[in-house]
PDB file of N, CA and C in Angstrom:
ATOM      1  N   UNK A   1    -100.144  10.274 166.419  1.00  0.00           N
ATOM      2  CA  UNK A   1     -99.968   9.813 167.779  1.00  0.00           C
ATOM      3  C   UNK A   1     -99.171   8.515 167.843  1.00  0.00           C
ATOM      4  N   UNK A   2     -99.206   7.997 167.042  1.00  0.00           N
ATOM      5  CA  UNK A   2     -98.285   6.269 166.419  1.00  0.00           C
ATOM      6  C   UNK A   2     -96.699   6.653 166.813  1.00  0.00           C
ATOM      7  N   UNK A   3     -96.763   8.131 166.665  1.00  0.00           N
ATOM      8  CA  UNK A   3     -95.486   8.298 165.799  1.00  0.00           C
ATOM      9  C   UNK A   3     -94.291   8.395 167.456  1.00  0.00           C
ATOM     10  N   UNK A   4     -92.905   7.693 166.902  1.00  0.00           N
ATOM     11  CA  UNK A   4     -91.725   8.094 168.410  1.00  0.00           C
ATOM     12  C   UNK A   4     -92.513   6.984 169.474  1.00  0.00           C
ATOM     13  N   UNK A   5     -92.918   5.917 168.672  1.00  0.00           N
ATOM     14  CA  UNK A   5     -92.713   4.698 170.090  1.00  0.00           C
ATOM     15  C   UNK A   5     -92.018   3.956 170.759  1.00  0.00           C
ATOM     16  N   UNK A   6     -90.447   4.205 170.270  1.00  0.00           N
ATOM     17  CA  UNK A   6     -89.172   4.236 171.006  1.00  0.00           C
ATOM     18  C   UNK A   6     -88.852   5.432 171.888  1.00  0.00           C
ATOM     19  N   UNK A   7     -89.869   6.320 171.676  1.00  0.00           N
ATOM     20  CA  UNK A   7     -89.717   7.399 172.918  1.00  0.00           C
ATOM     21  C   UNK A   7     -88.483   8.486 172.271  1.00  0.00           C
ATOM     22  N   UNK A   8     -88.134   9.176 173.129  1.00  0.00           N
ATOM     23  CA  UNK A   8     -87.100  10.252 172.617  1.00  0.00           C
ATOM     24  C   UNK A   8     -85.984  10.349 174.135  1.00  0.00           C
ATOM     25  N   UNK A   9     -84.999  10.772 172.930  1.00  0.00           N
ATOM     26  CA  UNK A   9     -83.735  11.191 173.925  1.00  0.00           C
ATOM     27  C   UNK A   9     -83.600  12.301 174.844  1.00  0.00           C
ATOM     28  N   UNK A  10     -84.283  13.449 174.364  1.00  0.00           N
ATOM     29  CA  UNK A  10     -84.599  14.091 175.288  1.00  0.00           C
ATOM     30  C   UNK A  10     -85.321  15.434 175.277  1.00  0.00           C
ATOM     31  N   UNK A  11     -85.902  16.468 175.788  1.00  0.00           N
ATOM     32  CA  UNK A  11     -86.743  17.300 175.926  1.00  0.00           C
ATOM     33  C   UNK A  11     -86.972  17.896 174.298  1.00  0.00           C
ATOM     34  N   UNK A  12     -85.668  18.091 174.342  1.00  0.00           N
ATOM     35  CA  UNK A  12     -85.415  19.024 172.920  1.00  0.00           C
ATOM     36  C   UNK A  12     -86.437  17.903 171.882  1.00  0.00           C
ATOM     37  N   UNK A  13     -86.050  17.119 171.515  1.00  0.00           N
ATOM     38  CA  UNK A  13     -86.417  15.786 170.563  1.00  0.00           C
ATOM     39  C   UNK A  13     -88.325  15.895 170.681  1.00  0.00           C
ATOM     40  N   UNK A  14     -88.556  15.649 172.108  1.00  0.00           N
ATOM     41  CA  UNK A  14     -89.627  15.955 172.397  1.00  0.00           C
ATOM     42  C   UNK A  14     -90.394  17.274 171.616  1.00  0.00           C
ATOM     43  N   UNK A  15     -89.971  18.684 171.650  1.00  0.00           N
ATOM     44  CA  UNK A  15     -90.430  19.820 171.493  1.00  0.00           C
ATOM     45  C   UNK A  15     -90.553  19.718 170.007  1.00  0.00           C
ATOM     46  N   UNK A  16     -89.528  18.589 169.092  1.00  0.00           N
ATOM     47  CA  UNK A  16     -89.024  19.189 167.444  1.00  0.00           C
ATOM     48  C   UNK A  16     -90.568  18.040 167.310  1.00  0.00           C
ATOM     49  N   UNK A  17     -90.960  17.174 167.922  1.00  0.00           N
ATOM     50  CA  UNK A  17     -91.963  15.992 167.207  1.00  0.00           C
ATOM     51  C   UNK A  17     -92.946  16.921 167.545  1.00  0.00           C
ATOM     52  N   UNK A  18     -93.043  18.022 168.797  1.00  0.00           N
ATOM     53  CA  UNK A  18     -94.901  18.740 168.728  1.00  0.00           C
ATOM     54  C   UNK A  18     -94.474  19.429 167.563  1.00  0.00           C
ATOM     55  N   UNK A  19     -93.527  20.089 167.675  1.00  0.00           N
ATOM     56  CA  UNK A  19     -93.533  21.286 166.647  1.00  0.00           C
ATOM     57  C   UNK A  19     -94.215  20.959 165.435  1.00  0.00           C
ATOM     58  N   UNK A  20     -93.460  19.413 164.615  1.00  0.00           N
ATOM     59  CA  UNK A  20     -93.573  19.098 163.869  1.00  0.00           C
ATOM     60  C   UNK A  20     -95.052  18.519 163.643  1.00  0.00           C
ATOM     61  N   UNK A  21     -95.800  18.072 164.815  1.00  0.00           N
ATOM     62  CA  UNK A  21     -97.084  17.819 164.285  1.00  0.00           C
ATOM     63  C   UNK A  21     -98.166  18.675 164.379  1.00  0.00           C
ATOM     64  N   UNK A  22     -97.553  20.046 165.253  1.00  0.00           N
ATOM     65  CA  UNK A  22     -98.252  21.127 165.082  1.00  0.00           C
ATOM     66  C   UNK A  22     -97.679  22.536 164.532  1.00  0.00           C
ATOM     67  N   UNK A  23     -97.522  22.291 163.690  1.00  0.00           N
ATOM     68  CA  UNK A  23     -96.934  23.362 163.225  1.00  0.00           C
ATOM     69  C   UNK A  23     -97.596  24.439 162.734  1.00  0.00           C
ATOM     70  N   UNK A  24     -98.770  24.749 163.012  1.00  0.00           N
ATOM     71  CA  UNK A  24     -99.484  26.128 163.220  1.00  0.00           C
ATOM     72  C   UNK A  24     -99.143  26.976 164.711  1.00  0.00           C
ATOM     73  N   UNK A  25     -98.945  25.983 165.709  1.00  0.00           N
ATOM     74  CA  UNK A  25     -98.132  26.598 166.732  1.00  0.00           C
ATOM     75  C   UNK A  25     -97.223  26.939 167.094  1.00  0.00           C
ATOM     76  N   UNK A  26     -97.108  28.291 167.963  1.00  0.00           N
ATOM     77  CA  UNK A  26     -95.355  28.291 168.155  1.00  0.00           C
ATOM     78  C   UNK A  26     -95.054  27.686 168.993  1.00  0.00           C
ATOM     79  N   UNK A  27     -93.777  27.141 168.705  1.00  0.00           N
ATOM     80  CA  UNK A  27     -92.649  26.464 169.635  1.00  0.00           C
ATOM     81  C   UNK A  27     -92.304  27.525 170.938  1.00  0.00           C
ATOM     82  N   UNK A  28     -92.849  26.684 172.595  1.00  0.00           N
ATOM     83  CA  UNK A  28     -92.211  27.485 173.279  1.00  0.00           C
ATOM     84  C   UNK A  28     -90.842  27.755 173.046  1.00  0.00           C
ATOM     85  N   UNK A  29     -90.418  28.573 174.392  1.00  0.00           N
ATOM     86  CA  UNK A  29     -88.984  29.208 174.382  1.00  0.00           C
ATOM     87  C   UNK A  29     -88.407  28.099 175.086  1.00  0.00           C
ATOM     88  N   UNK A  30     -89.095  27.641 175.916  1.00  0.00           N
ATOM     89  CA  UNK A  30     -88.400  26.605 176.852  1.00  0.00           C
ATOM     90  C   UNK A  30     -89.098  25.060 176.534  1.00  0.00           C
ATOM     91  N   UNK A  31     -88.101  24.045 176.522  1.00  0.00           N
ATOM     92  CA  UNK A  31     -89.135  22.048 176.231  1.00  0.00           C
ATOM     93  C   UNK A  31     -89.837  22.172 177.528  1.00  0.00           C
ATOM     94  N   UNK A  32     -89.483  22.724 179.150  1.00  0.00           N
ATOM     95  CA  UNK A  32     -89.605  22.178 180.126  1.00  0.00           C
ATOM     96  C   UNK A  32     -91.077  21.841 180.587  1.00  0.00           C
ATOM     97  N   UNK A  33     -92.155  22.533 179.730  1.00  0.00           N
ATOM     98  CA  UNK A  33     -93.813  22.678 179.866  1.00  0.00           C
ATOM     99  C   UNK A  33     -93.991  21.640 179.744  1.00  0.00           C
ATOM    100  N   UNK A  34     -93.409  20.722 178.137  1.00  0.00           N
ATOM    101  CA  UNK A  34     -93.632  19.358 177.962  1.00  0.00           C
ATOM    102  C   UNK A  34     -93.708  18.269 178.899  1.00  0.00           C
ATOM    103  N   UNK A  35     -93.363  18.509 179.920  1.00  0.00           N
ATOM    104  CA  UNK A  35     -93.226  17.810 180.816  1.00  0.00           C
ATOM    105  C   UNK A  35     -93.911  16.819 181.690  1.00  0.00           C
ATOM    106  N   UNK A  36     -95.116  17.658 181.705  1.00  0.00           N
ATOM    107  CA  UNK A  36     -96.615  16.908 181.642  1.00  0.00           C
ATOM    108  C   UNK A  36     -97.268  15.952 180.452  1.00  0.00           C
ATOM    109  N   UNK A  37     -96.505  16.159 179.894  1.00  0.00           N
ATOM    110  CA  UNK A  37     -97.435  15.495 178.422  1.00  0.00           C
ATOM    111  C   UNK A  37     -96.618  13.684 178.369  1.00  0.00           C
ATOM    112  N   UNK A  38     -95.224  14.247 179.248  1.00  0.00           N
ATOM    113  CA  UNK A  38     -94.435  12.425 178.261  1.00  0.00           C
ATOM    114  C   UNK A  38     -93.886  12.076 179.973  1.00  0.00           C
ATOM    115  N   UNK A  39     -93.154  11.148 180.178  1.00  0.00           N
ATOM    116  CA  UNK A  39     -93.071  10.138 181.612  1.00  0.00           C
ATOM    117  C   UNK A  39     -91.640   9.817 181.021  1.00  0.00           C
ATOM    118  N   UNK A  40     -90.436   9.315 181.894  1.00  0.00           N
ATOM    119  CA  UNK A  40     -89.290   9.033 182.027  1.00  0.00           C
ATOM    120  C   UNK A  40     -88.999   7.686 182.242  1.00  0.00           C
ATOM    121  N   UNK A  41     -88.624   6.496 181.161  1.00  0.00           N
ATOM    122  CA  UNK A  41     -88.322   5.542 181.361  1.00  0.00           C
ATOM    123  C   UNK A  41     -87.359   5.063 180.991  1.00  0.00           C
ATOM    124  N   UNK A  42     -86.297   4.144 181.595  1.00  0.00           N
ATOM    125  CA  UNK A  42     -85.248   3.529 180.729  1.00  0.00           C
ATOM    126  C   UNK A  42     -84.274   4.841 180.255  1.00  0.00           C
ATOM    127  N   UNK A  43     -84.468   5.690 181.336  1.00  0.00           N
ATOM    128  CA  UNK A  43     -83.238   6.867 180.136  1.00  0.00           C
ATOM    129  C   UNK A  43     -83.778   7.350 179.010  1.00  0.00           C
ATOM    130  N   UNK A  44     -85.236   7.332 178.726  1.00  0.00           N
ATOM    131  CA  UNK A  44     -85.728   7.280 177.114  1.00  0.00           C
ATOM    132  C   UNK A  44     -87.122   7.959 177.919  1.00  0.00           C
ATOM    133  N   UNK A  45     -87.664   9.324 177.365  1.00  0.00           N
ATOM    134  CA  UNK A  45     -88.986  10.378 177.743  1.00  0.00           C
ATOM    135  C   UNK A  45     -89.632   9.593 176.886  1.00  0.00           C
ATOM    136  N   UNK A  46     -91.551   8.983 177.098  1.00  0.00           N
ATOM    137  CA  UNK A  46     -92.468   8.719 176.443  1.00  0.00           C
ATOM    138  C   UNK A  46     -93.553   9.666 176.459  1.00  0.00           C
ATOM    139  N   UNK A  47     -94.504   9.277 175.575  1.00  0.00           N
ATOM    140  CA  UNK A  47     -95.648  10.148 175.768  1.00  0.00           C
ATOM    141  C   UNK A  47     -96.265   9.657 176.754  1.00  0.00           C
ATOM    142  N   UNK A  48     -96.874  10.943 177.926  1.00  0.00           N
ATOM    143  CA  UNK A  48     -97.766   9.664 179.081  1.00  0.00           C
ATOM    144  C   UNK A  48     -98.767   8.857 179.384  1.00  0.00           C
ATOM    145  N   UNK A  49     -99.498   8.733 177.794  1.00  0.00           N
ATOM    146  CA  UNK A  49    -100.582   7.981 177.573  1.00  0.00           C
ATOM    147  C   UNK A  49    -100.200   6.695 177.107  1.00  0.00           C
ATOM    148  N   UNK A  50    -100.470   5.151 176.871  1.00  0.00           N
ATOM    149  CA  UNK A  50    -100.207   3.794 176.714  1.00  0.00           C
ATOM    150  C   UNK A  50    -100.574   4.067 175.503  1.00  0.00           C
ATOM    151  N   UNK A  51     -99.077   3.824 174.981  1.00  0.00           N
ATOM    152  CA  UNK A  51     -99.298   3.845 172.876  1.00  0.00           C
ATOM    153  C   UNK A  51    -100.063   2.764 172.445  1.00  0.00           C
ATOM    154  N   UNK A  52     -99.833   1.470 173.233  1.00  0.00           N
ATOM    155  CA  UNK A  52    -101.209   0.203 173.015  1.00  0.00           C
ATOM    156  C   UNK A  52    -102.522   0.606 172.508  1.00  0.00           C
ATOM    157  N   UNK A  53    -103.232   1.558 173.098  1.00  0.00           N
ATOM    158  CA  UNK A  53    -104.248   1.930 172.769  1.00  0.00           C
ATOM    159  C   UNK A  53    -104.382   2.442 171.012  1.00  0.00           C
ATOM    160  N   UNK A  54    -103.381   2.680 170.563  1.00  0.00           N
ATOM    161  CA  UNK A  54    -103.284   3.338 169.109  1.00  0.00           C
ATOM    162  C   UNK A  54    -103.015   1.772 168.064  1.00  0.00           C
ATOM    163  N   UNK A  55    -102.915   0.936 168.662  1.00  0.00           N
ATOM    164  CA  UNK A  55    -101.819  -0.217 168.006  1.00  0.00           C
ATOM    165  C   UNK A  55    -103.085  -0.088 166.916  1.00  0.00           C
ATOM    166  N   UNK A  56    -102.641  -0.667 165.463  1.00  0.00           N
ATOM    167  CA  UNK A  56    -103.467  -1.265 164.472  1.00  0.00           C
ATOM    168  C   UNK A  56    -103.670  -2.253 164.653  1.00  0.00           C
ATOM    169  N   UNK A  57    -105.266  -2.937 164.427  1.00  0.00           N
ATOM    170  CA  UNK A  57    -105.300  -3.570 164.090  1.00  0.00           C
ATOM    171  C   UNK A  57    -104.460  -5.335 163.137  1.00  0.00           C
ATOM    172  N   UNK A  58    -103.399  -4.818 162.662  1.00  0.00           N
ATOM    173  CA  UNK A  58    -102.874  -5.729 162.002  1.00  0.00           C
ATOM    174  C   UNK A  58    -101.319  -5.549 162.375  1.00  0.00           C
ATOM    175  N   UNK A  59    -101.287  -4.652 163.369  1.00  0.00           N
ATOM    176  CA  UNK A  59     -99.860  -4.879 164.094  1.00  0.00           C
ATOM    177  C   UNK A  59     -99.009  -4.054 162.689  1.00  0.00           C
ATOM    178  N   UNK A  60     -99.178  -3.765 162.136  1.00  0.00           N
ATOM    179  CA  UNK A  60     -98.313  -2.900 161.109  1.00  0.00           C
ATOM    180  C   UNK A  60     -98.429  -1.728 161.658  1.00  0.00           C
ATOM    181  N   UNK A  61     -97.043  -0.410 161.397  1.00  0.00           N
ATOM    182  CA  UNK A  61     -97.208   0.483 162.199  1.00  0.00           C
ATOM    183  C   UNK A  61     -97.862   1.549 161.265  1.00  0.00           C
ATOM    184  N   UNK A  62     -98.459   1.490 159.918  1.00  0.00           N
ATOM    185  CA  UNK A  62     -99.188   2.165 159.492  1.00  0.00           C
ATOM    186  C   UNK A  62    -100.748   1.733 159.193  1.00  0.00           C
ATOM    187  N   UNK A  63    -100.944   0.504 159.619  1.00  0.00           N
ATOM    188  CA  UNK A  63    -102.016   0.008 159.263  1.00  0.00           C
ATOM    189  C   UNK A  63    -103.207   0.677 160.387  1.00  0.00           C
ATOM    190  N   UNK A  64    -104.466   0.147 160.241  1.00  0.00           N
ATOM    191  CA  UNK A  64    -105.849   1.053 160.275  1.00  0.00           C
ATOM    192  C   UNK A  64    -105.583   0.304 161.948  1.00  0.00           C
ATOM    193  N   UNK A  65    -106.538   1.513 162.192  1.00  0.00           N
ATOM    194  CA  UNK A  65    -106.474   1.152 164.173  1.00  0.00           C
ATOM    195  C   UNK A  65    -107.990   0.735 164.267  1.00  0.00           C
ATOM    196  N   UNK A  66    -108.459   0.167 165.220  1.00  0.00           N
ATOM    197  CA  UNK A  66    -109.397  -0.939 165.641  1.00  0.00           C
ATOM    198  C   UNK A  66    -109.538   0.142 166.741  1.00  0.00           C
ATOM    199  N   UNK A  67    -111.023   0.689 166.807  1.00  0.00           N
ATOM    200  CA  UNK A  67    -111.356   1.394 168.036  1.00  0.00           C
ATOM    201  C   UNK A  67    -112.343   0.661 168.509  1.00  0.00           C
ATOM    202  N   UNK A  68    -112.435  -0.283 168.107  1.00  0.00           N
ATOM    203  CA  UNK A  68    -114.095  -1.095 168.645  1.00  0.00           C
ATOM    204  C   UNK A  68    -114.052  -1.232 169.971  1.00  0.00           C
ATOM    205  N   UNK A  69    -113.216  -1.764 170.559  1.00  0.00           N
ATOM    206  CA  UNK A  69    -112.771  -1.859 171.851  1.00  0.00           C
ATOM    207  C   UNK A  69    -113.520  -0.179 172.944  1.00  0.00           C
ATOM    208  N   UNK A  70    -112.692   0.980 172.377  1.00  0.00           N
ATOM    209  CA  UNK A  70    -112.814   2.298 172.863  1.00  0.00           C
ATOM    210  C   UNK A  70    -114.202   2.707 172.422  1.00  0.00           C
ATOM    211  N   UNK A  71    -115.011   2.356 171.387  1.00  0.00           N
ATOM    212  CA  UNK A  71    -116.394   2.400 171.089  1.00  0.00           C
ATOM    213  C   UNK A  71    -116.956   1.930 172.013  1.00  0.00           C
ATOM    214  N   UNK A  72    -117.217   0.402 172.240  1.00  0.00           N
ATOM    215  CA  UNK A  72    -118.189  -0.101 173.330  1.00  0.00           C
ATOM    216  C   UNK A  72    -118.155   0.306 174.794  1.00  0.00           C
ATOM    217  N   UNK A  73    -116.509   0.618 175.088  1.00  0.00           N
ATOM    218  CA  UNK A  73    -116.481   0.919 176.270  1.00  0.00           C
ATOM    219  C   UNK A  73    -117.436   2.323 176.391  1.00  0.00           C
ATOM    220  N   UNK A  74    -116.821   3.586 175.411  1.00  0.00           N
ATOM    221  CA  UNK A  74    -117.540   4.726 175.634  1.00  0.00           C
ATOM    222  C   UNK A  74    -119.015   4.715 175.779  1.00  0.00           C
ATOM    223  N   UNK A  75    -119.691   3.450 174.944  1.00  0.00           N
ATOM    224  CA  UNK A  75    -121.149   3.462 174.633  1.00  0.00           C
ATOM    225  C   UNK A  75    -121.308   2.985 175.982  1.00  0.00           C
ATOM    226  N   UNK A  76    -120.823   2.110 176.619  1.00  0.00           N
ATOM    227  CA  UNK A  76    -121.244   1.458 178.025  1.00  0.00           C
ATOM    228  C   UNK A  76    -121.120   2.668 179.074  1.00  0.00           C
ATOM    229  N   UNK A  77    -120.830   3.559 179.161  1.00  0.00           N
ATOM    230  CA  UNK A  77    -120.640   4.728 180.424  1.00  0.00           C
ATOM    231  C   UNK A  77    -122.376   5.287 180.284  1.00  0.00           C
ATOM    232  N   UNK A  78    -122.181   5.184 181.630  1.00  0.00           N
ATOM    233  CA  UNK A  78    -123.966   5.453 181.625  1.00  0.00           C
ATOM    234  C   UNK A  78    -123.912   6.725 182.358  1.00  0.00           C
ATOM    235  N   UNK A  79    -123.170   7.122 183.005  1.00  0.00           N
ATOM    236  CA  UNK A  79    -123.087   8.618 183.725  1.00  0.00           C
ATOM    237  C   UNK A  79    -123.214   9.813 182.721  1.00  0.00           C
ATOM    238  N   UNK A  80    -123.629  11.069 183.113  1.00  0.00           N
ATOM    239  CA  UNK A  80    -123.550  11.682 182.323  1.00  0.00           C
ATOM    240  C   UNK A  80    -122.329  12.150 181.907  1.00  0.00           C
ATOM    241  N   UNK A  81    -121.736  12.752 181.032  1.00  0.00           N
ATOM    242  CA  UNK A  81    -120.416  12.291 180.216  1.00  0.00           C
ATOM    243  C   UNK A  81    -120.384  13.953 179.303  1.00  0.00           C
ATOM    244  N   UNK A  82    -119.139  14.657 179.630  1.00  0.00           N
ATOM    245  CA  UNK A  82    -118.820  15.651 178.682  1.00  0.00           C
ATOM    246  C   UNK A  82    -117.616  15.168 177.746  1.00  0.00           C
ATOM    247  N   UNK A  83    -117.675  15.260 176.467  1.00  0.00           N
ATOM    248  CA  UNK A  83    -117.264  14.918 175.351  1.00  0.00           C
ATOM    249  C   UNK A  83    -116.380  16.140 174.782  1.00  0.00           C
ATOM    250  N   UNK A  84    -115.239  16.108 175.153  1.00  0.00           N
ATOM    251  CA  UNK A  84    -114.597  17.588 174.465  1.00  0.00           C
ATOM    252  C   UNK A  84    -113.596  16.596 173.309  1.00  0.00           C
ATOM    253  N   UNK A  85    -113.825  16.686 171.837  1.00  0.00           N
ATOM    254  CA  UNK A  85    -113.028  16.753 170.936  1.00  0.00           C
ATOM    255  C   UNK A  85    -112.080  17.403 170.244  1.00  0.00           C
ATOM    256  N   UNK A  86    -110.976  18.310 170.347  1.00  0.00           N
ATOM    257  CA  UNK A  86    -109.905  19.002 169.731  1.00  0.00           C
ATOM    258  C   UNK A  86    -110.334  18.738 168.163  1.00  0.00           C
ATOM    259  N   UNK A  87    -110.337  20.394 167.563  1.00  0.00           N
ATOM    260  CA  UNK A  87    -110.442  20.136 166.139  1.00  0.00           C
ATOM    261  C   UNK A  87    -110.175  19.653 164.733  1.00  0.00           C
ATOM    262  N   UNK A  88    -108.559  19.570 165.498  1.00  0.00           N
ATOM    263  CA  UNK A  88    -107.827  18.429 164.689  1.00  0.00           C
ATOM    264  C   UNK A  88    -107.458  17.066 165.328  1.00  0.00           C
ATOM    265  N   UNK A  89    -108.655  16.853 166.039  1.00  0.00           N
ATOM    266  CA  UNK A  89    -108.383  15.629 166.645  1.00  0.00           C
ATOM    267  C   UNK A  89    -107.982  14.309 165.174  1.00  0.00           C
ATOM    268  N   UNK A  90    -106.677  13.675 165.867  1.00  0.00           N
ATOM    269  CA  UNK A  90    -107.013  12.365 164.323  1.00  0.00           C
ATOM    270  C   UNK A  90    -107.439  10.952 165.451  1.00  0.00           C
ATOM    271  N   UNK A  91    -108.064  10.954 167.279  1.00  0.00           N
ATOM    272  CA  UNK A  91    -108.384  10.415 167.546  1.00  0.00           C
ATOM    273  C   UNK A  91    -109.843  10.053 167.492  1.00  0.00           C
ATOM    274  N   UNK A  92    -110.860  11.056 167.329  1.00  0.00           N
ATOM    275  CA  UNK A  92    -111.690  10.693 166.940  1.00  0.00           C
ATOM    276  C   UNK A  92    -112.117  11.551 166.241  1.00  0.00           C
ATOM    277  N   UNK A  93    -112.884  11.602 165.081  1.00  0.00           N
ATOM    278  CA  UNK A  93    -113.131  12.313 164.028  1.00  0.00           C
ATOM    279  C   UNK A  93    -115.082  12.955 163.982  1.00  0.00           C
ATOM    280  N   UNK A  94    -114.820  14.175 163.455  1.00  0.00           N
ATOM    281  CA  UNK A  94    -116.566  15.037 164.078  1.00  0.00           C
ATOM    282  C   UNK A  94    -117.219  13.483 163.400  1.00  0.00           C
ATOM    283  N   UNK A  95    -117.015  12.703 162.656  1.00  0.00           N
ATOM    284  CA  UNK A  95    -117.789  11.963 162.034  1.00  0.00           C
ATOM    285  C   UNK A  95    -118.501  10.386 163.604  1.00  0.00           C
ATOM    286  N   UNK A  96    -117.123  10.126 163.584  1.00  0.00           N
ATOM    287  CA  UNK A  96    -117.256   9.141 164.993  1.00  0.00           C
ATOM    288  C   UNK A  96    -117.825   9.965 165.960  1.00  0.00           C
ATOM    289  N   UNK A  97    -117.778  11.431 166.586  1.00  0.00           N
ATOM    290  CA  UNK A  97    -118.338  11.918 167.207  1.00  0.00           C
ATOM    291  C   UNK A  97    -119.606  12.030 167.501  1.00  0.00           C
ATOM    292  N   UNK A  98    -120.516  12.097 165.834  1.00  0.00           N
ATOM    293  CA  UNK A  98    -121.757  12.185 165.746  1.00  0.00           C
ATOM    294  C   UNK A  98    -122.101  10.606 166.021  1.00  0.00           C
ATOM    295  N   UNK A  99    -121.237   9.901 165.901  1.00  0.00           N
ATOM    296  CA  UNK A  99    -121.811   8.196 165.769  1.00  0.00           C
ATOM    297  C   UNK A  99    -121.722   7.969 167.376  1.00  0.00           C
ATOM    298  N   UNK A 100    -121.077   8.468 168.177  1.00  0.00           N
ATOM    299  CA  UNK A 100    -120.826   7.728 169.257  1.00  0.00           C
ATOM    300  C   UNK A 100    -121.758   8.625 170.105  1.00  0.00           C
ATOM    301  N   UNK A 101    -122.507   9.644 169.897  1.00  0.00           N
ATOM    302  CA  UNK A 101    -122.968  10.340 170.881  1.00  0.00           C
ATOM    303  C   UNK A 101    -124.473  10.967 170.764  1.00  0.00           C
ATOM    304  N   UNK A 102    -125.082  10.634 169.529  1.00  0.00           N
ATOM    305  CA  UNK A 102    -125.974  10.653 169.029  1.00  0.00           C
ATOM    306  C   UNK A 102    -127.274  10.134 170.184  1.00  0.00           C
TER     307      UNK A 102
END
Protein backbone atom coordinates (compact mmCIF):
# COMPACT_ATOMS: atom_id res chain seq x y z
CA UNK A 1 0.00 0.00 0.00
CA UNK A 2 3.38 2.35 0.52
CA UNK A 3 3.92 1.64 -2.88
CA UNK A 4 3.26 4.79 -6.14
CA UNK A 5 3.18 7.80 -3.63
CA UNK A 6 3.93 10.04 -6.46
CA UNK A 7 0.70 8.73 -7.78
CA UNK A 8 0.51 7.56 -11.48
CA UNK A 9 0.22 8.98 -14.92
CA UNK A 10 -2.56 7.40 -15.80
CA UNK A 11 -5.37 4.68 -15.70
CA UNK A 12 -3.31 2.20 -17.53
CA UNK A 13 -0.23 2.70 -14.82
CA UNK A 14 -2.93 2.42 -12.31
CA UNK A 15 -4.34 -1.16 -13.59
CA UNK A 16 -0.28 -2.56 -14.18
CA UNK A 17 0.38 -1.59 -10.00
CA UNK A 18 -3.20 -3.77 -9.04
CA UNK A 19 -2.25 -6.27 -11.40
CA UNK A 20 1.00 -6.38 -10.03
CA UNK A 21 0.02 -6.60 -6.41
CA UNK A 22 -2.61 -8.92 -7.20
CA UNK A 23 -1.71 -11.08 -9.37
CA UNK A 24 -3.94 -14.03 -8.65
CA UNK A 25 -6.50 -11.75 -10.29
CA UNK A 26 -7.46 -11.03 -13.63
CA UNK A 27 -6.80 -7.81 -15.07
CA UNK A 28 -10.06 -6.20 -16.22
CA UNK A 29 -10.61 -5.51 -19.94
CA UNK A 30 -11.15 -1.98 -19.23
CA UNK A 31 -8.74 0.58 -16.18
CA UNK A 32 -12.10 2.61 -16.11
CA UNK A 33 -13.63 0.47 -12.78
CA UNK A 34 -10.46 1.76 -11.07
CA UNK A 35 -11.86 4.70 -10.79
CA UNK A 36 -13.31 4.51 -7.50
CA UNK A 37 -10.35 3.28 -5.85
CA UNK A 38 -7.68 6.52 -6.77
CA UNK A 39 -8.79 10.64 -6.96
CA UNK A 40 -7.24 13.14 -9.62
CA UNK A 41 -4.70 15.59 -8.56
CA UNK A 42 -2.13 17.83 -10.08
CA UNK A 43 -2.53 15.90 -13.49
CA UNK A 44 -1.19 12.85 -11.39
CA UNK A 45 -4.34 9.77 -10.29
CA UNK A 46 -3.75 8.82 -6.38
CA UNK A 47 -5.03 6.17 -4.38
CA UNK A 48 -8.21 7.66 -2.55
CA UNK A 49 -7.21 6.86 0.82
CA UNK A 50 -4.39 9.45 2.76
CA UNK A 51 -1.01 7.49 2.22
CA UNK A 52 -0.07 9.40 5.74
CA UNK A 53 -1.78 6.86 7.43
CA UNK A 54 0.83 4.07 6.12
CA UNK A 55 3.94 6.49 6.81
CA UNK A 56 6.68 4.50 9.00
CA UNK A 57 7.43 5.19 11.79
CA UNK A 58 11.01 6.42 11.00
CA UNK A 59 10.00 8.23 7.86
CA UNK A 60 12.01 5.67 5.71
CA UNK A 61 9.91 4.35 2.92
CA UNK A 62 10.58 0.79 3.91
CA UNK A 63 10.78 1.08 7.45
CA UNK A 64 8.09 -0.55 10.09
CA UNK A 65 4.69 1.45 10.31
CA UNK A 66 3.46 2.66 13.79
CA UNK A 67 -0.27 1.67 14.06
CA UNK A 68 -0.56 2.72 17.65
CA UNK A 69 -2.29 5.67 16.71
CA UNK A 70 -5.10 3.32 14.50
CA UNK A 71 -5.01 0.81 17.61
CA UNK A 72 -6.26 3.20 20.29
CA UNK A 73 -8.49 4.89 18.11
CA UNK A 74 -10.18 1.41 17.05
CA UNK A 75 -10.06 0.31 20.85
CA UNK A 76 -11.86 3.70 21.75
CA UNK A 77 -15.13 3.04 19.36
CA UNK A 78 -17.63 1.95 21.72
CA UNK A 79 -20.51 1.30 19.18
CA UNK A 80 -21.01 -1.87 18.06
CA UNK A 81 -18.49 -2.33 15.22
CA UNK A 82 -18.29 -4.99 12.21
CA UNK A 83 -14.71 -5.84 11.50
CA UNK A 84 -14.31 -7.21 7.89
CA UNK A 85 -10.52 -8.10 7.24
CA UNK A 86 -9.50 -9.19 3.49
CA UNK A 87 -7.35 -12.33 3.59
CA UNK A 88 -4.44 -10.97 2.36
CA UNK A 89 -4.87 -8.05 4.17
CA UNK A 90 -0.96 -6.59 4.88
CA UNK A 91 -3.11 -3.83 6.85
CA UNK A 92 -3.94 -5.67 9.55
CA UNK A 93 -2.89 -9.10 10.12
CA UNK A 94 -5.46 -12.33 11.60
CA UNK A 95 -2.79 -11.85 14.39
CA UNK A 96 -3.63 -7.90 15.22
CA UNK A 97 -7.12 -8.96 14.53
CA UNK A 98 -7.30 -11.35 17.39
CA UNK A 99 -5.44 -8.54 19.53
CA UNK A 100 -7.66 -5.76 18.70
CA UNK A 101 -10.98 -7.47 19.04
CA UNK A 102 -10.72 -9.96 21.55
Amino acid sequence: MRAHPDGFAGLEDVAEAVTAYNPHRQRPASPEGLRRNIRLGDGRWYWHWDPAFMRPRDHRPDGPFDNSRLTDAARAVAAPTLLVRGQQSEVLSATGRRSCCA
